[in-house]
Protein backbone atom coordinates (compact mmCIF):
# COMPACT_ATOMS: atom_id res chain seq x y z
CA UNK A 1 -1.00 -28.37 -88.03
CA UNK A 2 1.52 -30.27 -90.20
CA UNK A 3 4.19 -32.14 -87.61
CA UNK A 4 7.21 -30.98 -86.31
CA UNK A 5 6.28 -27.71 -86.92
CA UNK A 6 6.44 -25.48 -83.42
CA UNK A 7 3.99 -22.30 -82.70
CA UNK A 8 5.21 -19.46 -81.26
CA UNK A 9 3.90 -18.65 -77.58
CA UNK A 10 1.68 -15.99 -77.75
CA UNK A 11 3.36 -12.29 -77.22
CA UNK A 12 1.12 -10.55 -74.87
CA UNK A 13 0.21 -6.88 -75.21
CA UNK A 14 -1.29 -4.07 -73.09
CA UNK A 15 -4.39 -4.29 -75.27
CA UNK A 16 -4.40 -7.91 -74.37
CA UNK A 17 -3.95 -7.05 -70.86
CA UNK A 18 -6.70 -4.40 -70.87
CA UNK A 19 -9.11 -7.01 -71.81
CA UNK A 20 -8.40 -9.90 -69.26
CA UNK A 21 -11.58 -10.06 -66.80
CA UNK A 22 -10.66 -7.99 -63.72
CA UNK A 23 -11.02 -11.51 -61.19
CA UNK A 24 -7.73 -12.27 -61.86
CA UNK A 25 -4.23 -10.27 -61.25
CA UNK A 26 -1.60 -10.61 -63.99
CA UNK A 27 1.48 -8.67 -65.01
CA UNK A 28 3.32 -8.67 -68.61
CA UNK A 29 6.69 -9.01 -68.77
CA UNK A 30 8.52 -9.31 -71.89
CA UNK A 31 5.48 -9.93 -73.56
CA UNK A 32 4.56 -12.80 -71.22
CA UNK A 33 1.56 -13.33 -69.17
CA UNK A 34 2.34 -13.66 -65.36
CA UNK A 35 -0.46 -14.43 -63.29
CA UNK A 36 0.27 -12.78 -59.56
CA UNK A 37 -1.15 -15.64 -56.87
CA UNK A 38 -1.97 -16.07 -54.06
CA UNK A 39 -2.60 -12.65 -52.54
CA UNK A 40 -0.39 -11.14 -50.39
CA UNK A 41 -0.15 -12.32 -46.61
CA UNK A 42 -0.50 -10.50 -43.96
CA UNK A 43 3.02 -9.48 -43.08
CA UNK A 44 3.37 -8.14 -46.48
CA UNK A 45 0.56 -6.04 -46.12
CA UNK A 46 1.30 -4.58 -42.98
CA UNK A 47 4.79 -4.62 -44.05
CA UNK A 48 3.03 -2.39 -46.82
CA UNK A 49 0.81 -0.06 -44.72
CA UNK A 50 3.96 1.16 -42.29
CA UNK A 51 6.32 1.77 -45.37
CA UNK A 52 3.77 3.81 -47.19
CA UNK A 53 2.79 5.88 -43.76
CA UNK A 54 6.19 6.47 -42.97
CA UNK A 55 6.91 7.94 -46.83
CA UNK A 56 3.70 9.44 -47.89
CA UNK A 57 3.51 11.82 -45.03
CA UNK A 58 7.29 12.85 -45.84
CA UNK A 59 6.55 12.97 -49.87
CA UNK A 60 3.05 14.96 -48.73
CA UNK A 61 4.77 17.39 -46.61
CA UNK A 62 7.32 18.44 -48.73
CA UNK A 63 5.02 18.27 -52.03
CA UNK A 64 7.86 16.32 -53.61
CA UNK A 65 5.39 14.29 -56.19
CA UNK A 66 3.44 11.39 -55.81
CA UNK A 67 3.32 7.88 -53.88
CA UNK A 68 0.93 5.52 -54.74
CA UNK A 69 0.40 1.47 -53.94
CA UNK A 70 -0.98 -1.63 -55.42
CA UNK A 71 -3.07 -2.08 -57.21
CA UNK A 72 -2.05 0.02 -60.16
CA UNK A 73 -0.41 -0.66 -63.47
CA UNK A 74 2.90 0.61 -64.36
CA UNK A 75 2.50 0.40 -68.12
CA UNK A 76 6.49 0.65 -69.16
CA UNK A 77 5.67 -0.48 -72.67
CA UNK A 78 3.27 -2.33 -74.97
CA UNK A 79 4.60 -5.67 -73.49
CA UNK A 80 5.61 -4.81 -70.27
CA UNK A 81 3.10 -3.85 -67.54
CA UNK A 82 3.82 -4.48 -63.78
CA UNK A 83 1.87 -3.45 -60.22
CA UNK A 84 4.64 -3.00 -57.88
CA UNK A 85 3.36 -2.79 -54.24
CA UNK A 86 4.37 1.17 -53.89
CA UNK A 87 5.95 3.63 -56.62
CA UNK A 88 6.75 7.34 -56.74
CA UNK A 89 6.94 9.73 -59.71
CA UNK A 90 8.19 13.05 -59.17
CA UNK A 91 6.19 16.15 -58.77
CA UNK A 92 8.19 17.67 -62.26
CA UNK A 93 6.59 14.16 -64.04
CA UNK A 94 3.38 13.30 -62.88
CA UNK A 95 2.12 13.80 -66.40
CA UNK A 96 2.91 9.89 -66.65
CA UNK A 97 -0.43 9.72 -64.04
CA UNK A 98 -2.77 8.58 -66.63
CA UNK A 99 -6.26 7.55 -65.52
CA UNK A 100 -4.89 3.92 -66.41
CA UNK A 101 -2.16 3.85 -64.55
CA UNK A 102 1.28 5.04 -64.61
CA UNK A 103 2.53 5.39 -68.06
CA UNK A 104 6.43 5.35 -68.18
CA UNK A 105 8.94 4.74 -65.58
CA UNK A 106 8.56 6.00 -62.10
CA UNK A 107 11.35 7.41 -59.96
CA UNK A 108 11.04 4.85 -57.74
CA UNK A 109 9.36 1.21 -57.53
CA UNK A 110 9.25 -0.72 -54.21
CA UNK A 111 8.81 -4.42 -54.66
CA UNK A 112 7.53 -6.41 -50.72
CA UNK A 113 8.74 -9.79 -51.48
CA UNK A 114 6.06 -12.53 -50.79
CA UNK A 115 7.00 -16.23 -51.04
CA UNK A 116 5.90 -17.00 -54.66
CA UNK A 117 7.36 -13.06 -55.50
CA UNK A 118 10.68 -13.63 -54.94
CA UNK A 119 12.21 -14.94 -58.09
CA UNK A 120 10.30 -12.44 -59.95
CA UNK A 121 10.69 -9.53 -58.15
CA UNK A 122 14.84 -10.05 -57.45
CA UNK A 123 15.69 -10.81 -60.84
CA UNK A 124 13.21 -10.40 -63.77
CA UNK A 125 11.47 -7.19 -62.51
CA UNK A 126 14.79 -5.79 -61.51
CA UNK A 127 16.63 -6.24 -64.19
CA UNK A 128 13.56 -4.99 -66.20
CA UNK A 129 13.03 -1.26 -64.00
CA UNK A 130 16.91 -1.07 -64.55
CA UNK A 131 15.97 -1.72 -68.78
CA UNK A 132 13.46 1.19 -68.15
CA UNK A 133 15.68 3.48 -66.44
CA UNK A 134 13.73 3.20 -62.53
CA UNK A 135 16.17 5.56 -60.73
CA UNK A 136 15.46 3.55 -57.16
CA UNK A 137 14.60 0.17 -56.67
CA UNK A 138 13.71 -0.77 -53.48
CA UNK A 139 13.27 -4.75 -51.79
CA UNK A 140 11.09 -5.00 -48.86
CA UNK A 141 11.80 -8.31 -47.12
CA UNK A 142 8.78 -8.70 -44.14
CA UNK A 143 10.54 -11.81 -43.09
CA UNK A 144 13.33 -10.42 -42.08
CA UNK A 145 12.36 -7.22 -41.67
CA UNK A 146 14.59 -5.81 -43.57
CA UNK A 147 15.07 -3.37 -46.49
CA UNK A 148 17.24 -2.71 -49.93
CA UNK A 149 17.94 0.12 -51.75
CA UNK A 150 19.38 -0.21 -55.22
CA UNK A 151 20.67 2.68 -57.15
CA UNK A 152 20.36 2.80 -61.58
CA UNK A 153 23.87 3.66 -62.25
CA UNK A 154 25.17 3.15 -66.27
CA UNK A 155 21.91 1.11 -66.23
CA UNK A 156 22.46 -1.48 -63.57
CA UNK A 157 21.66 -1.39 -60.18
CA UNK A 158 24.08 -0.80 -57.44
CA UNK A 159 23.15 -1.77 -53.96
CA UNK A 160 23.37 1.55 -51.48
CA UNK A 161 22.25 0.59 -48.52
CA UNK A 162 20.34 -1.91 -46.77
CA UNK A 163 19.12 -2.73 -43.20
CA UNK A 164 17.14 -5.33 -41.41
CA UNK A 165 15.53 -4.52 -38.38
CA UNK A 166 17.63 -1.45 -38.27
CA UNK A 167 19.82 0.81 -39.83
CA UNK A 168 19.66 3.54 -42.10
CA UNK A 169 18.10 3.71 -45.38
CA UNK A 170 19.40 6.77 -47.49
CA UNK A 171 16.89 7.38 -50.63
CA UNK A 172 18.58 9.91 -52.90
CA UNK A 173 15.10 9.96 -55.22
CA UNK A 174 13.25 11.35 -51.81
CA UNK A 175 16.06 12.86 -50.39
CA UNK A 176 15.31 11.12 -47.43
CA UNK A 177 17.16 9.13 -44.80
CA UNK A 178 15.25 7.14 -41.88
CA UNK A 179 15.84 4.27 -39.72
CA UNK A 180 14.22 0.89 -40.26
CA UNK A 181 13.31 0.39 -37.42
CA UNK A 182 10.80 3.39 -37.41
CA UNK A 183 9.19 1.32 -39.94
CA UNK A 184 9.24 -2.29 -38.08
CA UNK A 185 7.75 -0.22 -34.68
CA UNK A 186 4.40 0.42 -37.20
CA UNK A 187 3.87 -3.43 -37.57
């Protein structure tokens, strides 16, 4: 290569994605490739396991659509595929169900933050479900305990409630309202 003459990084692509050994967990954002390390720890997992009882028998019972959980690909576009730790798609859309993953946006993504998630899953993911129009957005701290619920309103998010510990949490996608703390007594 002649000098002074810069490459372009490589733009990475679902195909590209598809074909990654399966050892390894990655995401794509913006056409970048974004390995996902370490694993989760504990707390997020439990953290994980409580939230998903507590919704899935609600979504279940009223046969409001479908909640699912890492690992799973969210496949927004060619260059932007994510595995957010739980997401629901309405019963009206589950046509987006592919045997790949979810292809499209969900009606609501809920990101556990981890220590080396954090950055990622505050700003670029958010501001990238908002880009896709993600009706809810949800950030599960298992630090603190504590939940947020973000709104898509003229396509930015809007913070509608939040609680740590306790305290409501009002999700207008489930039409559901609970306290945290029935969550943080599943731990």
């Amino acid at each position: 290569m002649a000098a002074g003459v810069a490459t372009q990084p490589k733009r990475w692509t679902y195909e590209d994605y598809y074909a990654l050994p399966d050892d390894q967990r990655y995401e794509v954002i913006d056409g970048e490739l974004l390995p996902m390390v370490p694993s989760p720890e504990s707390d997020h997992q439990k953290f994980s396991r409580a939230l998903f009882r507590r919704l899935d028998s609600y979504v279940a019972s009223t046969k409001l659509g479908e909640l699912l959980y890492a690992p799973l690909d969210v496949i927004l576009n060619d260059e932007n595929i994510v595995q957010p730790d739980l997401v629901f798609v309405r019963a009206d859309r589950v046509a987006i169900l592919e045997r790949r993953g979810i292809v499209g946006a969900p009606d609501l993504v809920i990101e556990i933050l981890s220590p080396f998630s954090v950055r990622r899953d505050r700003q670029r993911k958010m501001r990238l479900y908002a880009q896709f129009g993600v009706k809810e957005f949800w950030i599960v701290d298992p630090g603190n305990h504590g939940i947020e619920v973000f709104t898509l309103k003229s396509g930015a998010y809007e913070l509608q409630c939040k609680g740590s510990e306790r305290g409501k949490i009002r999700s207008n996608v489930l039409g559901l309202e609970f306290d945290v703390a029935e969550v943080i007594e599943q731990l």
